[in-house]
Protein backbone atom coordinates (compact mmCIF):
# COMPACT_ATOMS: atom_id res chain seq x y z
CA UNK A 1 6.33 -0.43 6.41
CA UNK A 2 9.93 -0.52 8.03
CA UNK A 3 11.85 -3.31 9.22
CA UNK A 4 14.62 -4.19 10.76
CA UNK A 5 17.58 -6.42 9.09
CA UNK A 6 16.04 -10.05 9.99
CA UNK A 7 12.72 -9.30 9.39
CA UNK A 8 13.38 -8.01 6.03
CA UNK A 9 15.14 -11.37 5.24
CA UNK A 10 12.08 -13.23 6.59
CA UNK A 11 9.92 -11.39 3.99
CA UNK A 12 11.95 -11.81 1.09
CA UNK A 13 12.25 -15.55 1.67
CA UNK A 14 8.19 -15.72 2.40
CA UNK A 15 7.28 -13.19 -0.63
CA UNK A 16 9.30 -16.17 -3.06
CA UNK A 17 6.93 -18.50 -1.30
CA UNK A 18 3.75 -17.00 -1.95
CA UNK A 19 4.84 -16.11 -5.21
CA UNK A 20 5.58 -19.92 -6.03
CA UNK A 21 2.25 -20.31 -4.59
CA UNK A 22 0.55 -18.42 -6.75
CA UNK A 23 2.32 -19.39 -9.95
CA UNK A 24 0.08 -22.44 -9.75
CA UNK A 25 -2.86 -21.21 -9.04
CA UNK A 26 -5.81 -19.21 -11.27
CA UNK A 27 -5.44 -15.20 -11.56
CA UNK A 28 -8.63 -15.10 -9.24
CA UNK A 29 -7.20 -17.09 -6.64
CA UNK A 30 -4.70 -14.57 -5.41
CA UNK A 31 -7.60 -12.34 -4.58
CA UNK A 32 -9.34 -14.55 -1.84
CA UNK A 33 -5.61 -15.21 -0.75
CA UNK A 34 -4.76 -11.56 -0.21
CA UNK A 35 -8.09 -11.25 1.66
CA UNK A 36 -7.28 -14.32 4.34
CA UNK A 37 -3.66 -13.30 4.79
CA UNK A 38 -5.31 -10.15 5.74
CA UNK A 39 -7.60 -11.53 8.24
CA UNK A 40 -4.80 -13.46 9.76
CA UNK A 41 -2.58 -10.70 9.99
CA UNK A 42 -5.83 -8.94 11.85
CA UNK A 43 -6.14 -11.78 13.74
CA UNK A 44 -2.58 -11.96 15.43
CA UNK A 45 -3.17 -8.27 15.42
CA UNK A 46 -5.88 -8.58 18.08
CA UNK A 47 -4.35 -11.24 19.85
CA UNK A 48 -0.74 -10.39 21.72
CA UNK A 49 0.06 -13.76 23.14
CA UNK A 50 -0.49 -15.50 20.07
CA UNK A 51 1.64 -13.20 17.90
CA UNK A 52 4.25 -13.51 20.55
CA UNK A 53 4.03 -16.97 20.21
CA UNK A 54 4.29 -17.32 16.33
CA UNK A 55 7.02 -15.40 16.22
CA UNK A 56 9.36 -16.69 18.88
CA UNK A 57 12.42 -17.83 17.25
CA UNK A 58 13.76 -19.54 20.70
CA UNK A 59 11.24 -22.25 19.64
CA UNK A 60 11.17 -25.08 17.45
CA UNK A 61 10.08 -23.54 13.73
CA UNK A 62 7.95 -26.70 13.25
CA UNK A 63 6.08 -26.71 16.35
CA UNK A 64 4.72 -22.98 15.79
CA UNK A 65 4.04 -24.19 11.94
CA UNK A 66 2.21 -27.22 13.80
CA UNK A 67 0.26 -24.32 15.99
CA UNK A 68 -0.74 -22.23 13.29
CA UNK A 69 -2.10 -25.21 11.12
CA UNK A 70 -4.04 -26.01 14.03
CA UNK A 71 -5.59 -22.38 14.55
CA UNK A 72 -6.09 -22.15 10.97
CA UNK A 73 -6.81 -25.14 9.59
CA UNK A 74 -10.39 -25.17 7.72
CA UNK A 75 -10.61 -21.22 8.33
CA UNK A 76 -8.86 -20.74 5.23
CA UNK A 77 -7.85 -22.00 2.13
CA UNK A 78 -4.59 -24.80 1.89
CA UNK A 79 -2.67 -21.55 -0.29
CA UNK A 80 -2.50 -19.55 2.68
CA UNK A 81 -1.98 -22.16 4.84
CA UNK A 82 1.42 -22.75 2.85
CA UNK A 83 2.13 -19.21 3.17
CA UNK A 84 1.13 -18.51 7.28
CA UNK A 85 3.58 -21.60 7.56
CA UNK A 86 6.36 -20.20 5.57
CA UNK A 87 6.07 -16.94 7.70
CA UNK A 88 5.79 -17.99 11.47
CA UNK A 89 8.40 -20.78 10.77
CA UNK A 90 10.87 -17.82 9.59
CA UNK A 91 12.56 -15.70 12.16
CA UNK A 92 11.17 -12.09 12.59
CA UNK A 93 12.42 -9.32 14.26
CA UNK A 94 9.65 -8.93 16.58
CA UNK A 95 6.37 -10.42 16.96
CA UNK A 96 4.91 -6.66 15.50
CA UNK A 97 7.09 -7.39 12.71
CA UNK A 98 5.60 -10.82 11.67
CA UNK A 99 2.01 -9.04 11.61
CA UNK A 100 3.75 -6.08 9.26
CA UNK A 101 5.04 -8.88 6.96
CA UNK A 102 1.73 -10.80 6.76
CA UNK A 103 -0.16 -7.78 5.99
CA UNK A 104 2.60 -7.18 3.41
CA UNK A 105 2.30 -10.27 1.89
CA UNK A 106 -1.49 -10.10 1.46
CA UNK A 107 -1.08 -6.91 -0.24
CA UNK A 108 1.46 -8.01 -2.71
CA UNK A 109 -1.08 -11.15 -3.54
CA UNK A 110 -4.13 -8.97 -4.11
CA UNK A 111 -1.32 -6.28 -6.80
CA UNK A 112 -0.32 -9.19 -8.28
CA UNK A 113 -3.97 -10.04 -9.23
CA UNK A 114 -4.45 -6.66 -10.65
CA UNK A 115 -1.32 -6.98 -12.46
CA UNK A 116 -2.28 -10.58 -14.30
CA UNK A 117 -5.69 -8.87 -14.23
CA UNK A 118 -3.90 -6.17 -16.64
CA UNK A 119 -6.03 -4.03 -13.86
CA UNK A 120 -2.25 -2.70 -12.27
CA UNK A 121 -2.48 0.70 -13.54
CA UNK A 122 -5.79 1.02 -12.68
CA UNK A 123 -5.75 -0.29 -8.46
CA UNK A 124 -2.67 2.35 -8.59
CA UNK A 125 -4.47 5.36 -9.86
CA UNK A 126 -7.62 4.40 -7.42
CA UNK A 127 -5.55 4.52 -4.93
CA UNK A 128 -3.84 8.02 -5.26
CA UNK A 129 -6.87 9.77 -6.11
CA UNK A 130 -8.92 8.52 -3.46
CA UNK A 131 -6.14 9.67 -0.94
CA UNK A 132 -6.23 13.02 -2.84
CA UNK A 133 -10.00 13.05 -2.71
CA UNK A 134 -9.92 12.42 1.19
CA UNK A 135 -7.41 14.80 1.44
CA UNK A 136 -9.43 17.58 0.30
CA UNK A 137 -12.11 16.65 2.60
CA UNK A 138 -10.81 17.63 6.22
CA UNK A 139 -13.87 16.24 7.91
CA UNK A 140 -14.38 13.01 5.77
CA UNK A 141 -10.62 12.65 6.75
CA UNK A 142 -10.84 12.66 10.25
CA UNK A 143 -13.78 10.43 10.86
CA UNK A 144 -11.78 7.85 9.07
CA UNK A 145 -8.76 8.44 10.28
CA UNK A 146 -10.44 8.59 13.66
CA UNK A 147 -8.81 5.87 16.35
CA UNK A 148 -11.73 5.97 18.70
CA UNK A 149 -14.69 5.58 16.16
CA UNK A 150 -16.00 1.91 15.59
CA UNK A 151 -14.15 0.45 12.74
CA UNK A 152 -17.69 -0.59 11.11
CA UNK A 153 -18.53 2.76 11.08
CA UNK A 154 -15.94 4.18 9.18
CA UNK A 155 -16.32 0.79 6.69
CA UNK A 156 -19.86 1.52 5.93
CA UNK A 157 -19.00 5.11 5.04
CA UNK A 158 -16.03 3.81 2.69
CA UNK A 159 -17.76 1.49 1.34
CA UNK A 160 -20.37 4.11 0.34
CA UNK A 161 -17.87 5.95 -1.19
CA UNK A 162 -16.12 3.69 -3.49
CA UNK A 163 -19.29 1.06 -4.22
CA UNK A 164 -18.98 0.34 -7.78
CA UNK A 165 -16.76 2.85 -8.39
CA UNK A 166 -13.15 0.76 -8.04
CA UNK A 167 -11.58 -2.20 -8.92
CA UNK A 168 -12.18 -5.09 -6.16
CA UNK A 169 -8.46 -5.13 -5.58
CA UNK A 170 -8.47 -1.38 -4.89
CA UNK A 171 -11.65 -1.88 -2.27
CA UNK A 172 -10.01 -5.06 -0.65
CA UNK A 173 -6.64 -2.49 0.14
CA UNK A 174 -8.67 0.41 0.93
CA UNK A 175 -11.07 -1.73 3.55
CA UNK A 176 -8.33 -3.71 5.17
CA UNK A 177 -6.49 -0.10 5.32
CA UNK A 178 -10.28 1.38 7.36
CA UNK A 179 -10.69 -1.58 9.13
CA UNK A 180 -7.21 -2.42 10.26
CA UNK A 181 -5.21 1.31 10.41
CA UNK A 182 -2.93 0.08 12.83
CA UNK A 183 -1.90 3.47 13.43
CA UNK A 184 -1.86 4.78 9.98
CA UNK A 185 -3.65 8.00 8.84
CA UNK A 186 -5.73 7.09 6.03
CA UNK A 187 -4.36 9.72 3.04
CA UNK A 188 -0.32 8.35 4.26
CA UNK A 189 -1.89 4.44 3.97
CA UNK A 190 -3.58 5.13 0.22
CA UNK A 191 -0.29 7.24 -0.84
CA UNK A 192 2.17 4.35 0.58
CA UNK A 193 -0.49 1.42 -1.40
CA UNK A 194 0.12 3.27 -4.62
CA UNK A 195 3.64 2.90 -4.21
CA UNK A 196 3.61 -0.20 -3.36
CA UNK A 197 1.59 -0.59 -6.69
CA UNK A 198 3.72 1.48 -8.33
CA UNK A 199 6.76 -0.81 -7.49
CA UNK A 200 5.65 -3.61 -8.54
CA UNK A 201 5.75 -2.31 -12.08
CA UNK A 202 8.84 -1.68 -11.15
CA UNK A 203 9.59 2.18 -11.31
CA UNK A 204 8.88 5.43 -9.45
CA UNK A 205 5.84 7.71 -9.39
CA UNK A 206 6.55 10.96 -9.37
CA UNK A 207 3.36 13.27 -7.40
CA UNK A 208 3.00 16.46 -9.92
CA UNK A 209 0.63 19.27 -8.93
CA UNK A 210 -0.32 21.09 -11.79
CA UNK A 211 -2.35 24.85 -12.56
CA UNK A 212 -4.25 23.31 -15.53
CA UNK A 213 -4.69 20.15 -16.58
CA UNK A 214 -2.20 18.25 -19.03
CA UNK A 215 -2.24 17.13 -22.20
CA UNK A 216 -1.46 13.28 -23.11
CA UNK A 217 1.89 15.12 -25.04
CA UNK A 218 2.97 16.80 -22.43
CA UNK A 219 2.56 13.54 -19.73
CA UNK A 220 4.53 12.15 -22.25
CA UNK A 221 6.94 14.81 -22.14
CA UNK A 222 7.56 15.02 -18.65
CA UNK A 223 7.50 11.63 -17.85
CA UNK A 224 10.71 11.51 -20.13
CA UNK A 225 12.47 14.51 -18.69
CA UNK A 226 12.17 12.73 -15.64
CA UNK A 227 13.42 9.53 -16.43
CA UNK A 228 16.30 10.93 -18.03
CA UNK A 229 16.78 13.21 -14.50
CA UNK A 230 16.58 9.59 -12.56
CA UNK A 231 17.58 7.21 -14.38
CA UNK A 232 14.63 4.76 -14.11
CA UNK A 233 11.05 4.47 -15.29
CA UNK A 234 8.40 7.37 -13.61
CA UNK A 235 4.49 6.92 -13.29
CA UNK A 236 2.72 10.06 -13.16
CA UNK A 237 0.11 10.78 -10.50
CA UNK A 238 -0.99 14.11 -11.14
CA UNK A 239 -3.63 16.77 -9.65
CA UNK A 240 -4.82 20.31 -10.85
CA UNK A 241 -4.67 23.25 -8.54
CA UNK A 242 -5.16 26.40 -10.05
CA UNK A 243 -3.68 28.31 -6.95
CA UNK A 244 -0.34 27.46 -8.30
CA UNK A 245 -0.99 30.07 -10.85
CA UNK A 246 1.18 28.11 -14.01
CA UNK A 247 3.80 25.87 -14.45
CA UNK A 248 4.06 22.68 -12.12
CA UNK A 249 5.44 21.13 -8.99
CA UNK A 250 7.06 17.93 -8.71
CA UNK A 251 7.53 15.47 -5.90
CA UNK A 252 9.65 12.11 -6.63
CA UNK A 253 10.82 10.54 -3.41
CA UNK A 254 11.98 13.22 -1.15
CA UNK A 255 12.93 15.52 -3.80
CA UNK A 256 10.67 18.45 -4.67
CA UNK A 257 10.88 20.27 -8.09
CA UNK A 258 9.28 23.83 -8.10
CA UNK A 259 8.22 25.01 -11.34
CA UNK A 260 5.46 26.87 -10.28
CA UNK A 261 4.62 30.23 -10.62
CA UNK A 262 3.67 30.60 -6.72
CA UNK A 263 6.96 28.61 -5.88
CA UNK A 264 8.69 31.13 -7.90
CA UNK A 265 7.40 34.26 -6.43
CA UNK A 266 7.95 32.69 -2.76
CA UNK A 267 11.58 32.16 -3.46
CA UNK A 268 11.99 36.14 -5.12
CA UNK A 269 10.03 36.97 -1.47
CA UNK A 270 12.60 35.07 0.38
CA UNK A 271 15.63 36.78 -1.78
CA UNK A 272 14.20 40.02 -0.93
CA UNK A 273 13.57 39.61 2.41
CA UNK A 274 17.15 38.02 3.18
């Protein structure tokens, strides 16, 4: 998610909110948390003139606190009253905005579960390589990415998917994600939650593509070459495709590192051919 200069202010003062808020509350609770923040964010999703409301900063701060306790009140828990209160009383670059910030918020609550859960690394791994298992299913990928089919649809058939199969955190992200797209494509939303995961362990993942599988040494290995490249801690997510022939490819940020034998041979083509 992008925003603009007061919005990101807004969310940085909120986040320290709902953090204090769940400091004092049970591991568990930050799940149900996360999952109300994201039904409110859904809700001033579906409804424009309430959004626009909550997040008009002409207005007196309390008075659209004093209208969302109203809405809200008995709908969901006092913890995320605090926090919907904390967010519509902040000022917010546009009304859009204050629904990209809820929705952020939620998801930070339901990672920092998983992390006090010691479940971190796991919700993050989920989370890639169910966007890499979607990706290599072109049809699968289009039904749920599809605007126009009924959202309860495409939930069922997720839901089938990843039944049993994930952490609860990891199916709370990936059903809000089916449910609510918002205009994301499902493989960018999974690769942008597992950064957001990755984050908030506080380092960068780096995407390596690999001909054969690799050992625990070598992860080892090239997780330290690249830390000493960047400076900073690296998670690995990393997928085999043989096509590459040997040797590996590496994507951290923007930045793509071509070690493979197919990369090579494309850039002796180009040489060639120039």
């Amino acid at each position: 998610m992008t925003f603009q200069a007061a919005s990101r202010e807004a969310l940085a003062a909120v986040e320290l909110k709902l953090l204090d808020v769940i400091e004092g509350t049970a591991a568990a609770a930050a799940g149900p948390l996360g999952e109300e923040l994201f039904a409110v964010a859904g809700l001033l999703d579906r409804e424009i003139g309430l959004r626009r409301t909550l997040a008009d900063s002409s207005t007196d701060p309390a008075a659209r606190e004093r209208l969302a306790n109203s809405l809200l009140d008995g709908k969901v828990g006092a913890d995320t009253l605090q926090v919907v209160a904390a967010a519509v009383s902040a000022r917010w670059s546009s009304p859009r905005e204050l629904v990209d910030g809820i929705e952020a918020l939620a998801i930070t609550a339901l990672l920092v579960r998983a992390e006090r859960d010691g479940r971190l690394d796991a919700v993050e791994d989920e989370l890639f390589r169910l966007g890499r298992i979607i990706a290599d299913q072109n049809e699968l990928e289009q039904v749920l990415s599809d605007r126009t089919a009924p959202a309860e649809g495409k939930l069922s058939l997720i839901t089938a998917l990843i039944d049993g199969k994930v952490d609860p955190t990891t199916a709370t992200l990936v059903a809000n994600l089916v449910g609510q797209p918002r205009g994301r494509g499902i493989v960018n939303g999974l690769e942008s939650l597992a950064g957001e995961a990755a984050k908030r362990r506080e380092r960068s993942v780096a995407h390596v593509v690999s001909a054969g599988p690799l050992s625990a040494a070598q992860q080892e290995r090239l997780s330290a070459s690249l830390q000493r490249i960047y400076g900073r801690q690296i998670g690995l997510h990393i997928e085999v495709d043989e096509s590459l022939g040997g040797g590996l490819v590496v994507k951290v940020g923007d930045e793509v590192i071509d070690g493979s034998t197919a990369g090579r041979l494309d850039a002796l083509r180009r040489r060639f051919a120039s």
